[in-house]
Protein backbone atom coordinates (compact mmCIF):
# COMPACT_ATOMS: atom_id res chain seq x y z
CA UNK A 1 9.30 -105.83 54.54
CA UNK A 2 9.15 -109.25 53.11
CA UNK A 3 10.08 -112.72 54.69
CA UNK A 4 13.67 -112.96 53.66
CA UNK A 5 14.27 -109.55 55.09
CA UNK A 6 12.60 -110.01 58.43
CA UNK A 7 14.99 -113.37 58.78
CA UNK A 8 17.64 -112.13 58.05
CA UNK A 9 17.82 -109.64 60.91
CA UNK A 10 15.74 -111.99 63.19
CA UNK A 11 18.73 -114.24 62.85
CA UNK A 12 21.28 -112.68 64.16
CA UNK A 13 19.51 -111.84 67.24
CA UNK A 14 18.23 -115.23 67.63
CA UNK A 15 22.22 -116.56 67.42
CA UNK A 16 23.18 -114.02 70.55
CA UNK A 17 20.13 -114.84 72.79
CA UNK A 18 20.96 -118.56 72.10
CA UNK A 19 24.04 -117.91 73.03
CA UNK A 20 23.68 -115.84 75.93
CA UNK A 21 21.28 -118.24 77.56
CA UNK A 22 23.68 -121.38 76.75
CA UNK A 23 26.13 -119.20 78.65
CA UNK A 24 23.78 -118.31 81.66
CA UNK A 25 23.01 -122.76 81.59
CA UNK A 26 26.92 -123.19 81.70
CA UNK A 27 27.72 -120.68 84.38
CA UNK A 28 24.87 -122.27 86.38
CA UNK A 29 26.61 -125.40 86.37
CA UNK A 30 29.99 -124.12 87.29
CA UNK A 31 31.72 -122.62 90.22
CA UNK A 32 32.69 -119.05 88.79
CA UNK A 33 34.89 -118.30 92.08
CA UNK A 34 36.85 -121.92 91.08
CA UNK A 35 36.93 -121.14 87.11
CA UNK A 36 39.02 -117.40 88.17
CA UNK A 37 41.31 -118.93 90.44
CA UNK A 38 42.06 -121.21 87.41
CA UNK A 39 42.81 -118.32 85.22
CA UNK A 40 44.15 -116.40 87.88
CA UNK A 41 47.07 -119.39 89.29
CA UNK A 42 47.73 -120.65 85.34
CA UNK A 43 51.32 -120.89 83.88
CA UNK A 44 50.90 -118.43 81.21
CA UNK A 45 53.94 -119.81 79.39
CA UNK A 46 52.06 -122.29 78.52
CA UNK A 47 49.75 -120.56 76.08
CA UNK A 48 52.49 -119.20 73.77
CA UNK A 49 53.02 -122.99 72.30
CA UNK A 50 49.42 -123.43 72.93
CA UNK A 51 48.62 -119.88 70.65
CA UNK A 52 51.40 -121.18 68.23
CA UNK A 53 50.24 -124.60 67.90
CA UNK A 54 46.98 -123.27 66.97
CA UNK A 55 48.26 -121.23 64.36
CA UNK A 56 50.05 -123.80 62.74
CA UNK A 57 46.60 -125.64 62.82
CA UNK A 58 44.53 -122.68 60.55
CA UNK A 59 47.33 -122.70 58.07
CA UNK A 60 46.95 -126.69 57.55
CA UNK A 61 43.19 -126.15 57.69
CA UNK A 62 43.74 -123.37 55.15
CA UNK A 63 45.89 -125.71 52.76
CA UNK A 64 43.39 -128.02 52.92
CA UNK A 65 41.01 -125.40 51.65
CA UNK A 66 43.32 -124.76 48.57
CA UNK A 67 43.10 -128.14 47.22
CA UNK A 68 39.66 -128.43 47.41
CA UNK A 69 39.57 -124.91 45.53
CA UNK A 70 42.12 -126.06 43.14
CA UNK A 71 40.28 -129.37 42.23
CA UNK A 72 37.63 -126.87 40.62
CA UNK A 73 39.97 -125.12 38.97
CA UNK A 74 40.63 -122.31 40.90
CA UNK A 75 44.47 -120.45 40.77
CA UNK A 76 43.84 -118.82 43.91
CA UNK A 77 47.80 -118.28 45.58
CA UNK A 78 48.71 -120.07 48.70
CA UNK A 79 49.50 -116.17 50.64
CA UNK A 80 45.83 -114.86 49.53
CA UNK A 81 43.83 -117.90 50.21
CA UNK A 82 45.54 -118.17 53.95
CA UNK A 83 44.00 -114.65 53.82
CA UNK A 84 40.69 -115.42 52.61
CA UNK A 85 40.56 -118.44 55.51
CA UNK A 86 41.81 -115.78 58.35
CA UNK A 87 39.10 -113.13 57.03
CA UNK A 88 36.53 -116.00 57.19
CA UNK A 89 37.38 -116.74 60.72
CA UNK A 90 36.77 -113.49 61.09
CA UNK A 91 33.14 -113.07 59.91
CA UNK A 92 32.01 -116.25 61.63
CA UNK A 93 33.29 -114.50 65.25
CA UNK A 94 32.08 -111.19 64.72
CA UNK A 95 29.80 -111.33 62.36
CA UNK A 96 26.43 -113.35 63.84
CA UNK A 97 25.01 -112.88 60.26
CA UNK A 98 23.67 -114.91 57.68
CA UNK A 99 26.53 -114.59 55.81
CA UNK A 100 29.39 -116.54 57.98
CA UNK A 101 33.24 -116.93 56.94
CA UNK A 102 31.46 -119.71 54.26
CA UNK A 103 29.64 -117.30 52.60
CA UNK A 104 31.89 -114.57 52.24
CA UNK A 105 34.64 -116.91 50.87
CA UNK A 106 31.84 -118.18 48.27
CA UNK A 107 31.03 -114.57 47.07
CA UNK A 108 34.64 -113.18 46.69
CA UNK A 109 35.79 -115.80 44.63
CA UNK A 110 32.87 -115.97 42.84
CA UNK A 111 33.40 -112.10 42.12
CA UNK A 112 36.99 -112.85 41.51
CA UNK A 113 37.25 -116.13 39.45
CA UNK A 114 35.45 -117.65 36.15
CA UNK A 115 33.49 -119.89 38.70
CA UNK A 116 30.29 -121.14 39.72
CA UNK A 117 28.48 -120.60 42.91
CA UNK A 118 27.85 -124.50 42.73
CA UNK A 119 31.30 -125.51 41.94
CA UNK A 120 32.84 -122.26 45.20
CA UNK A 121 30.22 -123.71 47.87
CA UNK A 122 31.01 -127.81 46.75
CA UNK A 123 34.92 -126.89 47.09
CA UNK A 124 33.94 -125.53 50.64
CA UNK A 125 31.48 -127.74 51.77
CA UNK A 126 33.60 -130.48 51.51
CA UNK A 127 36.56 -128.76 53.03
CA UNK A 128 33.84 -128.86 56.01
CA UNK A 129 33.24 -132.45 55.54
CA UNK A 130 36.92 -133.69 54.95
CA UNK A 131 37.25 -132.04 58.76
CA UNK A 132 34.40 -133.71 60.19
CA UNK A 133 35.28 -136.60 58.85
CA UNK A 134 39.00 -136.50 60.75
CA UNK A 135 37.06 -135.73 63.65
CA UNK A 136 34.93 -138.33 63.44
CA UNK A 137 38.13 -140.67 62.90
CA UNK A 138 39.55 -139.06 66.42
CA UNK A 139 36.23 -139.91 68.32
CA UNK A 140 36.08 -143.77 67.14
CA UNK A 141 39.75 -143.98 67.93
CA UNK A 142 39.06 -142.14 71.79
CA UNK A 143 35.76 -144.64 72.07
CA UNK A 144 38.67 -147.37 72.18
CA UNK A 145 40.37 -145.41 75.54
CA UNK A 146 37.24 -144.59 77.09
CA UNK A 147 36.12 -147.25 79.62
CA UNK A 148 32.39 -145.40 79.73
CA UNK A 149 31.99 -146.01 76.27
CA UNK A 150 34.01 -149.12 74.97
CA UNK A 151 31.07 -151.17 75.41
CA UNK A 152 30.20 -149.29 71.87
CA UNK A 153 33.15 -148.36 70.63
CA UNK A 154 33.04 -151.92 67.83
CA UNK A 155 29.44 -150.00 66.74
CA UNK A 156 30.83 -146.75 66.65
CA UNK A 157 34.31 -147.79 64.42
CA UNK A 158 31.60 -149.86 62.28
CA UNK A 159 28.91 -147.10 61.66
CA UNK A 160 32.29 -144.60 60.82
CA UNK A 161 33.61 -147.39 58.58
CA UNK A 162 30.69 -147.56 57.06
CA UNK A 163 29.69 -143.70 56.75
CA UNK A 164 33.39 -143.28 55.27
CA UNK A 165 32.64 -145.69 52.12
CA UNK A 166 29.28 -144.02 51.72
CA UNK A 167 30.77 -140.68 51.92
CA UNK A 168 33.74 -141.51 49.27
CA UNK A 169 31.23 -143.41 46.92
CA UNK A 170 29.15 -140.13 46.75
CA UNK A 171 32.11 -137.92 46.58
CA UNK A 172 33.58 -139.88 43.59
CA UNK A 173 30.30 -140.80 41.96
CA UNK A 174 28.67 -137.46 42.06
CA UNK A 175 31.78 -134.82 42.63
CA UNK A 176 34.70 -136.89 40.49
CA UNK A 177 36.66 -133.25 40.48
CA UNK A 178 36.34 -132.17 44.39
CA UNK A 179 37.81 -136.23 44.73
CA UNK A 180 41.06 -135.80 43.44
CA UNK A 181 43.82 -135.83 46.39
CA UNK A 182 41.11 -137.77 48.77
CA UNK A 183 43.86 -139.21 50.96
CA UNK A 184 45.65 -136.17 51.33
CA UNK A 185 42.82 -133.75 52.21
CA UNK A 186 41.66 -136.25 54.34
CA UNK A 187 44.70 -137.09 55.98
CA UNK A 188 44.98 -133.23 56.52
CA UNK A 189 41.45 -133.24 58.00
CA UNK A 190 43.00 -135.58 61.22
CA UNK A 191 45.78 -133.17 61.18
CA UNK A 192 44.05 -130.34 61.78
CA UNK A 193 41.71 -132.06 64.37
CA UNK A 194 44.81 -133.44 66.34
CA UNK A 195 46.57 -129.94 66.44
CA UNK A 196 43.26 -128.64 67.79
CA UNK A 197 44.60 -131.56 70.75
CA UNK A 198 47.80 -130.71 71.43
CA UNK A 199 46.43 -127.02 71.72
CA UNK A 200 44.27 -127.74 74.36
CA UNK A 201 47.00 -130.26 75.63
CA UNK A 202 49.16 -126.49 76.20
CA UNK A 203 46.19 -125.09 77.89
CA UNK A 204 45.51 -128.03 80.13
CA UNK A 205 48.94 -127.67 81.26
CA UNK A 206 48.79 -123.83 81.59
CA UNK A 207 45.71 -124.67 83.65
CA UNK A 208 47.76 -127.25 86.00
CA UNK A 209 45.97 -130.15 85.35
CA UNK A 210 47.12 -133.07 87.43
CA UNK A 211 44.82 -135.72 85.73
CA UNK A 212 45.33 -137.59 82.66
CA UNK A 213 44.43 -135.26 79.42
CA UNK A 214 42.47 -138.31 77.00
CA UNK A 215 39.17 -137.85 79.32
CA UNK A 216 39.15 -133.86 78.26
CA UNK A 217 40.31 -134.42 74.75
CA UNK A 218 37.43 -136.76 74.46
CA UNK A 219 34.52 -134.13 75.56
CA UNK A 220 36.87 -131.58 73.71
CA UNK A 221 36.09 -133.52 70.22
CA UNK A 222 32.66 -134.19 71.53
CA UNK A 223 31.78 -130.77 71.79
CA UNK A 224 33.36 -129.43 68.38
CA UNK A 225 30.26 -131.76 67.03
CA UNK A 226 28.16 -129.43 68.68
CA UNK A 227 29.98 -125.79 67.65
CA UNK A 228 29.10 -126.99 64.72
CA UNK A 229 25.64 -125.92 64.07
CA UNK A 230 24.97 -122.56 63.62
CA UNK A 231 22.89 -121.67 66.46
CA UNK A 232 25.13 -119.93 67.87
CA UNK A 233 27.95 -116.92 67.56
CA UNK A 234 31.41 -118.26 66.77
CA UNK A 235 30.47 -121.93 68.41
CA UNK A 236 30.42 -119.77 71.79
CA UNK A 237 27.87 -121.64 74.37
CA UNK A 238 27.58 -124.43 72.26
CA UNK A 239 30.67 -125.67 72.93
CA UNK A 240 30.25 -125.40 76.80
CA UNK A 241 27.28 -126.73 76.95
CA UNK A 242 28.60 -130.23 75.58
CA UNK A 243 31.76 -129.82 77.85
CA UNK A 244 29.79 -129.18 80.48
CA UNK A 245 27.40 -132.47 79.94
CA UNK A 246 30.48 -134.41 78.80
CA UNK A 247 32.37 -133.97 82.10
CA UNK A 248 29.38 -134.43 83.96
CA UNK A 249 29.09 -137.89 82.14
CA UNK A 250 32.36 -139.06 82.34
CA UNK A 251 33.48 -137.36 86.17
CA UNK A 252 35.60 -134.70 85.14
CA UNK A 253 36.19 -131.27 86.73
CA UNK A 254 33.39 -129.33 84.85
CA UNK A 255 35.03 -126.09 85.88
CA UNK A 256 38.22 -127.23 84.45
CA UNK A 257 37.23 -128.18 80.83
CA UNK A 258 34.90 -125.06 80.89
CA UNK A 259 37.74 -123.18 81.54
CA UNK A 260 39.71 -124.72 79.19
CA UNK A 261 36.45 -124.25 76.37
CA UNK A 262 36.97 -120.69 76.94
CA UNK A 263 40.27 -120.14 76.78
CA UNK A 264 40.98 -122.51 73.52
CA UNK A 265 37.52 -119.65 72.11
CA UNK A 266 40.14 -116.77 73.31
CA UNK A 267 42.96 -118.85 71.15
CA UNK A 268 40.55 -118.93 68.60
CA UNK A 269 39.71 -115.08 69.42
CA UNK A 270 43.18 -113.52 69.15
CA UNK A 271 44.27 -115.22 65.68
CA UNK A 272 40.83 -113.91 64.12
CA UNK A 273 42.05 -110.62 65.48
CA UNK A 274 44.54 -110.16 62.83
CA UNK A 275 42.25 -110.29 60.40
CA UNK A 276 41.88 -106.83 60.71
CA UNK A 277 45.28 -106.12 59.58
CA UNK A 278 44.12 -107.60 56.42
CA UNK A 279 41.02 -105.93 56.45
CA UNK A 280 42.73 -102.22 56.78
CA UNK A 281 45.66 -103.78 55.18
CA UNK A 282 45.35 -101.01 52.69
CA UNK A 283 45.02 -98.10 54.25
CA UNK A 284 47.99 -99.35 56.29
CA UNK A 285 50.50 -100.07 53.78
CA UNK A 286 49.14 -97.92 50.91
CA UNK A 287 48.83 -100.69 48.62
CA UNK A 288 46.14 -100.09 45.79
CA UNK A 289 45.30 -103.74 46.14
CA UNK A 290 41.86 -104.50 47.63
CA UNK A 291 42.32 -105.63 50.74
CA UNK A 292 38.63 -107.09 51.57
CA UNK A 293 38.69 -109.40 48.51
CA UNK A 294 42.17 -110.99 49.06
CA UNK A 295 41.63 -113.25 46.15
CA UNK A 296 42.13 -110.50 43.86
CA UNK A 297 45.64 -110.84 44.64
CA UNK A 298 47.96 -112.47 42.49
């Protein structure tokens, strides 16, 4: 068995025993008894704008997506590429492969389209980085709010000003195409960041919070930084581990925002659900479309 092999199913376990442990280190920090009596004494009338919120939030994030992919050229529709986003949240839950929701979008419509793989991983790459850049926007605008951390916040607004015209000067000097509509799939990268908000604004309020929400939004944007490396499944751990250290910082009810981590993962949880009613779409409605490669759909 060569190299490649052996990594590739080392991986995956390495990704659940990260994530297990980071688990074990949260729930070590946290009063379990408190976190159920959370769950158990929350509005759940709350969640349904919170769940619907959320949903409006993938199908920006998945327009966003679709101008990136039509920059290179590619005349995926609007139905089948909300599809191919839903099915890629959907391998990056469930899947703790080296493959991820990324890859799986790069090889269908590379199987599907006259493309590149260059041109299908740019288009998506910088769908990633037109989101982290509206998240980074969110955190310089919270350093202003934060009292802990408005001693830096003139550093941090200069470093993002900064990053920004180094990250547009590369984008236009080195991807012209992926450029085009900047402004817009930029401006739809804060959207999608500030949805994300107001959905965990729903479940703060399910959860009866009595304090003001900016501290948790804060540690909430703080810790999508940290979901964002793949060292764990789904984001799962990683994400409570920075709440966890980020209410600890700042004096916030750690079993509060862990609880509210969670339940924004079990959002996240339920909508990639549904993917499976694309997945066995087929069988379902007898259509002789294929169902696993949605872009084959016109």
């Amino acid at each position: 068995m060569d190299k490649k092999k052996v990594w590739n199913i080392l991986k995956p376990a390495l990704k659940i025993a990260f994530t297990l442990l980071a688990l074990w280190l949260v729930y070590t920090k946290v009063d379990l008894a408190a976190v159920r009596r959370l769950w158990k004494e929350a509005n759940s009338w709350w969640l349904v704008p919170a769940v619907a919120v959320f949903i409006i939030c993938q199908v920006v994030t998945s327009f966003r997506l679709l101008y990136f992919f039509r920059n290179i050229g590619l005349p995926i529709p609007v139905r089948s590429n909300i599809r191919l986003y839903l099915l890629g949240m959907f391998y990056n839950l469930f899947l703790p492969s080296g493959l991820g929701g990324d890859g799986y979008k790069i090889i269908v419509l590379k199987q599907r389209y006259d493309t590149t793989h260059k041109d299908v991983f740019s288009a998506v790459f910088f769908d990633r980085l037109a989101g982290l850049w509206g998240l980074g926007f969110l955190v310089s605008c919270f350093s202003l709010t934060m009292p802990e951390v408005r001693q830096y916040s003139t550093w941090i607004l200069a470093a993002f000003g900064v990053g920004t015209v180094v990250y547009y000067f590369v984008l236009r000097r080195y991807f012209s195409r992926l450029s085009r509509h900047f402004f817009t799939t930029h401006l739809l990268g804060i959207c999608t960041q500030s949805l994300q908000l107001v959905t965990v604004a729903f479940i703060l309020a399910a959860l009866g919070c009595k304090t003001a929400y900016w501290p948790y939004f804060a540690i909430f944007l703080l810790s999508s930084l940290a979901s964002l490396f793949p060292f764990s499944v789904g984001g799962l751990g990683a994400r409570e581990v920075a709440i966890v250290w980020g209410a600890g910082t700042f004096g916030l009810d750690k079993d509060l925002a862990v609880s509210v981590s969670l339940s924004f993962y079990l959002v996240t949880l339920v909508i990639a659900l549904s993917a499976i009613f694309i997945l066995f779409g087929r069988e379902r409605n007898g259509s002789s479309a294929t169902v696993a490669d949605p872009a084959k759909e016109q």
